[in-house]
Structure formats: structure tokens, C-alpha cells
N, C-alpha and C. Protein backbone atom coordinates (compact mmCIF):
# COMPACT_ATOMS: atom_id res chain seq x y z
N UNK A 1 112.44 88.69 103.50
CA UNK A 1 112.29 90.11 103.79
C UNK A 1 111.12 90.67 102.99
N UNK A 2 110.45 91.90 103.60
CA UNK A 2 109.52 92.32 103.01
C UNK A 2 109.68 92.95 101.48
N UNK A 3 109.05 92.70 100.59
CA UNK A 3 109.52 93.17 99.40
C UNK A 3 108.05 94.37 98.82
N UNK A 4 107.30 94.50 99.94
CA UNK A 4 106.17 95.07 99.78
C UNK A 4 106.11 96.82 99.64
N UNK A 5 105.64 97.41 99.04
CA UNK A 5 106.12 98.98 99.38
C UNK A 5 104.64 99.55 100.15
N UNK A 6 105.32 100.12 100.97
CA UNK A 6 104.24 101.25 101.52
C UNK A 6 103.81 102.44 101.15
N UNK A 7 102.76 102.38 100.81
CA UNK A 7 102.39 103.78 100.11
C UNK A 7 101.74 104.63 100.44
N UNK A 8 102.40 106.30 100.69
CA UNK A 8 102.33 107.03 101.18
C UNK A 8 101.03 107.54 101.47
N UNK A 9 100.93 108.64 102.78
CA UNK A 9 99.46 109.05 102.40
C UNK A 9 99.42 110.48 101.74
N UNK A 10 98.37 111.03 101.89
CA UNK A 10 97.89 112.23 101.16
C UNK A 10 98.80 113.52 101.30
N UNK A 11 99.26 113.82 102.65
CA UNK A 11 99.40 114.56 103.36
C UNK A 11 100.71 114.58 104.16
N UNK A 12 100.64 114.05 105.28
CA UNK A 12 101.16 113.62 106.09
C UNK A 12 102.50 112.22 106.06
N UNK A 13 103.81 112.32 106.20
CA UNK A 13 104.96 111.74 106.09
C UNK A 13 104.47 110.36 107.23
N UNK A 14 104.98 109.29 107.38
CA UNK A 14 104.83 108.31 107.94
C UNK A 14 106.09 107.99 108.68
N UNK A 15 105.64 108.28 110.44
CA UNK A 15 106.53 108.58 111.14
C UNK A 15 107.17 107.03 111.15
N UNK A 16 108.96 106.76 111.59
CA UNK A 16 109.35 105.42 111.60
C UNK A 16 108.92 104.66 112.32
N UNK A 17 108.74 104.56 113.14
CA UNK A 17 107.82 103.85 114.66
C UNK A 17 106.35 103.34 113.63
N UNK A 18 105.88 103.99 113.33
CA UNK A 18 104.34 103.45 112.31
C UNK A 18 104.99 102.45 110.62
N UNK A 19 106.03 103.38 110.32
CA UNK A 19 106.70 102.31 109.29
C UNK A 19 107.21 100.79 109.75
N UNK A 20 107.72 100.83 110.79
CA UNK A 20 108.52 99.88 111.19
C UNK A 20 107.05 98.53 111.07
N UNK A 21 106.68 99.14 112.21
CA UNK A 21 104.85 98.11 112.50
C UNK A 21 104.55 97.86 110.79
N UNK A 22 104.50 98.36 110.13
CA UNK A 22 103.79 98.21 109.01
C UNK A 22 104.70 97.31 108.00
N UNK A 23 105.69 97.30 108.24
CA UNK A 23 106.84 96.72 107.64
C UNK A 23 106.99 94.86 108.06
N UNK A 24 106.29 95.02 109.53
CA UNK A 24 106.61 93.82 110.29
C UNK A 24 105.89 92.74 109.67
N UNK A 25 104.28 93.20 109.03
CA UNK A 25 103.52 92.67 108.63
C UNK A 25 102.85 92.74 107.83
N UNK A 26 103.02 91.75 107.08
CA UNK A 26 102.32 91.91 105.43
C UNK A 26 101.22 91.97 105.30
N UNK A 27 100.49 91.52 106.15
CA UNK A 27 98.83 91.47 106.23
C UNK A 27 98.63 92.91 106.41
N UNK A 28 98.84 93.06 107.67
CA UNK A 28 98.90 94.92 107.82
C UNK A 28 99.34 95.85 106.29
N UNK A 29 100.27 95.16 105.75
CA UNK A 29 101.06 96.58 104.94
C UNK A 29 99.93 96.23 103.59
N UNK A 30 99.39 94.94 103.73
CA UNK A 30 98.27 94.95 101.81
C UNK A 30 97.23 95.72 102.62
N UNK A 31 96.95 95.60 103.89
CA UNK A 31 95.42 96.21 104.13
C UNK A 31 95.75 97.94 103.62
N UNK A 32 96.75 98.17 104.43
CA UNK A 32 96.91 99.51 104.48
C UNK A 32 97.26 99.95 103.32
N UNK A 33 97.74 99.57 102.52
CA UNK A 33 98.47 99.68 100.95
C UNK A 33 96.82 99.56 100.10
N UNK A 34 95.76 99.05 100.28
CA UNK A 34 94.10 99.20 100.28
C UNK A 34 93.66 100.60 100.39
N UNK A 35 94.15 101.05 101.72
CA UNK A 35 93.14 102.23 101.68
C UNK A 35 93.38 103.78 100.79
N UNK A 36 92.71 104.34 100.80
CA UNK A 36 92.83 105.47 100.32
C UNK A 36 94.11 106.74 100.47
N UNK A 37 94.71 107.05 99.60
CA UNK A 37 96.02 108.48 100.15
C UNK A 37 95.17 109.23 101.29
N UNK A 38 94.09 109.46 101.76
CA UNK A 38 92.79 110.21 102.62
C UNK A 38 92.89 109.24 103.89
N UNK A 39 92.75 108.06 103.73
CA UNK A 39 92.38 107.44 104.68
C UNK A 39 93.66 107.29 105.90
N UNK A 40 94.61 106.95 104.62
CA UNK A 40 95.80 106.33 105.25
C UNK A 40 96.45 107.77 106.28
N UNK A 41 95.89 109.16 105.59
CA UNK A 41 96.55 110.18 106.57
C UNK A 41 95.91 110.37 107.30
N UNK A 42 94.53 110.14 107.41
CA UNK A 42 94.12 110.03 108.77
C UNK A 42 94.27 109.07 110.01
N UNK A 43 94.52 108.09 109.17
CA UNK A 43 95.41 107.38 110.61
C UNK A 43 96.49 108.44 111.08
N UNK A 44 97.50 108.11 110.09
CA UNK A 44 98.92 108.95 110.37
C UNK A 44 98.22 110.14 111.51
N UNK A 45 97.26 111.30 110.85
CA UNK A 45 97.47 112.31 112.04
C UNK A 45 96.86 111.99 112.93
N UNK A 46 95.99 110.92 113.32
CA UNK A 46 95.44 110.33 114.57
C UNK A 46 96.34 109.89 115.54
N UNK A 47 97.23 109.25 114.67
CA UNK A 47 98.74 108.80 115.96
C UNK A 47 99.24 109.58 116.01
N UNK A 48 99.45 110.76 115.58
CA UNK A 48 101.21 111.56 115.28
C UNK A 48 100.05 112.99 116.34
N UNK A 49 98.72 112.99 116.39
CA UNK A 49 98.09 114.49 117.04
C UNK A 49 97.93 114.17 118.79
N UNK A 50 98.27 113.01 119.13
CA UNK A 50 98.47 112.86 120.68
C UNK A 50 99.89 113.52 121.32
N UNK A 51 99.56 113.70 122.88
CA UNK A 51 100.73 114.24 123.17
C UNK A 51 101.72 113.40 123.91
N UNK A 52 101.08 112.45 124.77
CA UNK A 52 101.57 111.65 125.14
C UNK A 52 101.93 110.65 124.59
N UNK A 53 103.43 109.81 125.03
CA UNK A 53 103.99 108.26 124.26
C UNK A 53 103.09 107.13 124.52
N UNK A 54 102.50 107.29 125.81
CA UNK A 54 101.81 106.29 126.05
C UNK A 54 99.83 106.13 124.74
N UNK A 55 99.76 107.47 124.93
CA UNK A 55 98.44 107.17 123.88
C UNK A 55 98.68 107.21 122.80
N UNK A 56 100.00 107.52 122.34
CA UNK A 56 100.73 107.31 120.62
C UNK A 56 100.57 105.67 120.78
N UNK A 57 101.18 105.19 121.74
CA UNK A 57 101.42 103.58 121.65
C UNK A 57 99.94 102.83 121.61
N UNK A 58 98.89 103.22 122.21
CA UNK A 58 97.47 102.45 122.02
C UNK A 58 97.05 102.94 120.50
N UNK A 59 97.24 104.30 120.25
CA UNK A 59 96.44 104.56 118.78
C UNK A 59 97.35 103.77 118.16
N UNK A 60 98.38 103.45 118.10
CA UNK A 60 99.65 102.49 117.06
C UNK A 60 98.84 101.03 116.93
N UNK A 61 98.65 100.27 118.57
CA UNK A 61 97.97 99.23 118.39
C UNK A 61 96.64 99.05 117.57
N UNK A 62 95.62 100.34 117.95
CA UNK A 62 94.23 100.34 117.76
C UNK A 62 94.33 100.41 115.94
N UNK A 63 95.38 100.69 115.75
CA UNK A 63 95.22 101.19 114.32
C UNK A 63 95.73 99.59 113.49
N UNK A 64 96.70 98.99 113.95
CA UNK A 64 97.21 97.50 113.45
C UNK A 64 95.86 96.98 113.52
N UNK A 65 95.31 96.76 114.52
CA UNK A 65 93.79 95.92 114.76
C UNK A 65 92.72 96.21 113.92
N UNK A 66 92.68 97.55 113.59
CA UNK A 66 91.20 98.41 113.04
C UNK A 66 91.43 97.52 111.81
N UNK A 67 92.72 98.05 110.80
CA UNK A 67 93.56 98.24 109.75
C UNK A 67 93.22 97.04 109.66
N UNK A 68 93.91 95.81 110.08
CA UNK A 68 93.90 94.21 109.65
C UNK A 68 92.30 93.98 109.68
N UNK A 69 91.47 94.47 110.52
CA UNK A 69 90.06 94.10 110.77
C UNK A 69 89.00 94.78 109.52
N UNK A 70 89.59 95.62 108.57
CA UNK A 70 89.18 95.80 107.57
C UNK A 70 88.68 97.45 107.81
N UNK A 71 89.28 98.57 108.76
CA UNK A 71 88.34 99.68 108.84
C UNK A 71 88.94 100.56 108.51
N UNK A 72 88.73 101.41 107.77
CA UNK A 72 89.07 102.45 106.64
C UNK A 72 89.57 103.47 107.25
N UNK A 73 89.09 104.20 108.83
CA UNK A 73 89.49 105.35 109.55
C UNK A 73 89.25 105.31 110.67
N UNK A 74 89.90 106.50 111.85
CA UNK A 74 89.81 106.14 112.96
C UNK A 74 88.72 106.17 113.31
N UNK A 75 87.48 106.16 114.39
CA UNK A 75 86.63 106.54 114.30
C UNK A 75 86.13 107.58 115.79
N UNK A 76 85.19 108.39 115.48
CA UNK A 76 85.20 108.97 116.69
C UNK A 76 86.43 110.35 116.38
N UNK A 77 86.33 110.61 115.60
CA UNK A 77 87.84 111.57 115.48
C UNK A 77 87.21 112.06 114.76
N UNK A 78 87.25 113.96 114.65
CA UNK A 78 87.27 115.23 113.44
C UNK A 78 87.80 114.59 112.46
N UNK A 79 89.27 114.10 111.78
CA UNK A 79 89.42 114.24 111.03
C UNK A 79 90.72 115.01 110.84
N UNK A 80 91.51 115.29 110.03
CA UNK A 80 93.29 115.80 110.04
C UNK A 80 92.80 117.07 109.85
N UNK A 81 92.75 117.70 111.07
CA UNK A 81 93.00 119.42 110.79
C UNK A 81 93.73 119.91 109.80
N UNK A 82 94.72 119.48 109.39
CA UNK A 82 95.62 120.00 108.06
C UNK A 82 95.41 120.07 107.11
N UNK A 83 94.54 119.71 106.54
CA UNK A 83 93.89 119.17 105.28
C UNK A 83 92.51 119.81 105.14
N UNK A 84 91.64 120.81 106.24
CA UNK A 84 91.12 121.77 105.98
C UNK A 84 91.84 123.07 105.75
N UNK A 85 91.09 123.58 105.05
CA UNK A 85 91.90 125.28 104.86
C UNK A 85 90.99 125.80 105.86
């Protein structure tokens, strides 16, 4: 079993559906456990700011792939509206 902890991001809570994935795989959970409290919530609000299940489920994939492939943020994206004032 995983004995790895996930560590939180900046901002933004880590919905279970994104824990679970991250949990599955250790490669995934050291990359991501790498990036920045900044970085890591910009994933988070990149998946969690779609409206649809179906483009939650590609940003979920795109983000395992980016993440293991070594890339720090989504790209092509503003950035977590929440986190400007």
C-alpha cells in the first residue's frame, strides 16, 4: 500500500477523484509531491474550473501525463482566478 503522502496545494482542497489517481501511482504522487504549493493548485483549479464530466476526465488524464512527463503547469491556461485579488 501506498505509504506516500500527498501534499496539499496552495489554495485549493484536492478533489477525491484527483486523490484517488494520485494515490494509484507512486511515480505520479513523487512527481507531484515535486512541484510547487502554486503549481500543484493550478492543476487542481484547471480540473475542478470545467463544467463538464467529460472534460474534467481528459484534464484528469492530461494532467497524470504532463505531471509524470515532468511539467510543472497546465499550459495554455490564465491561471487560478482565486488566487488573484
Amino acid at each position: 500500500m501506498n505509504q506516500i503522502e500527498v501534499l496539499p496545494t496552495a489554495l485549493h482542497e484536492i478533489p477525491g477523484d484527483v486523490l484517488n489517481i494520485l494515490k494509484s501511482d507512486d511515480q505520479l504522487l513523487i512527481r507531484w509531491n515535486e512541484l510547487t504549493p502554486l503549481a500543484r493548485n493550478e492543476w487542481v483549479c484547471w480540473i475542478t474550473s470545467v463544467k463538464k464530466d467529460e472534460t474534467r476526465q481528459k484534464h484528469i488524464k492530461r494532467m497524470q501525463e504532463e505531471v509524470l512527463n515532468g511539467k510543472k503547469r497546465p499550459c495554455c491556461w490564465p491561471g487560478c482566478s482565486h488566487r488573484k485579488q
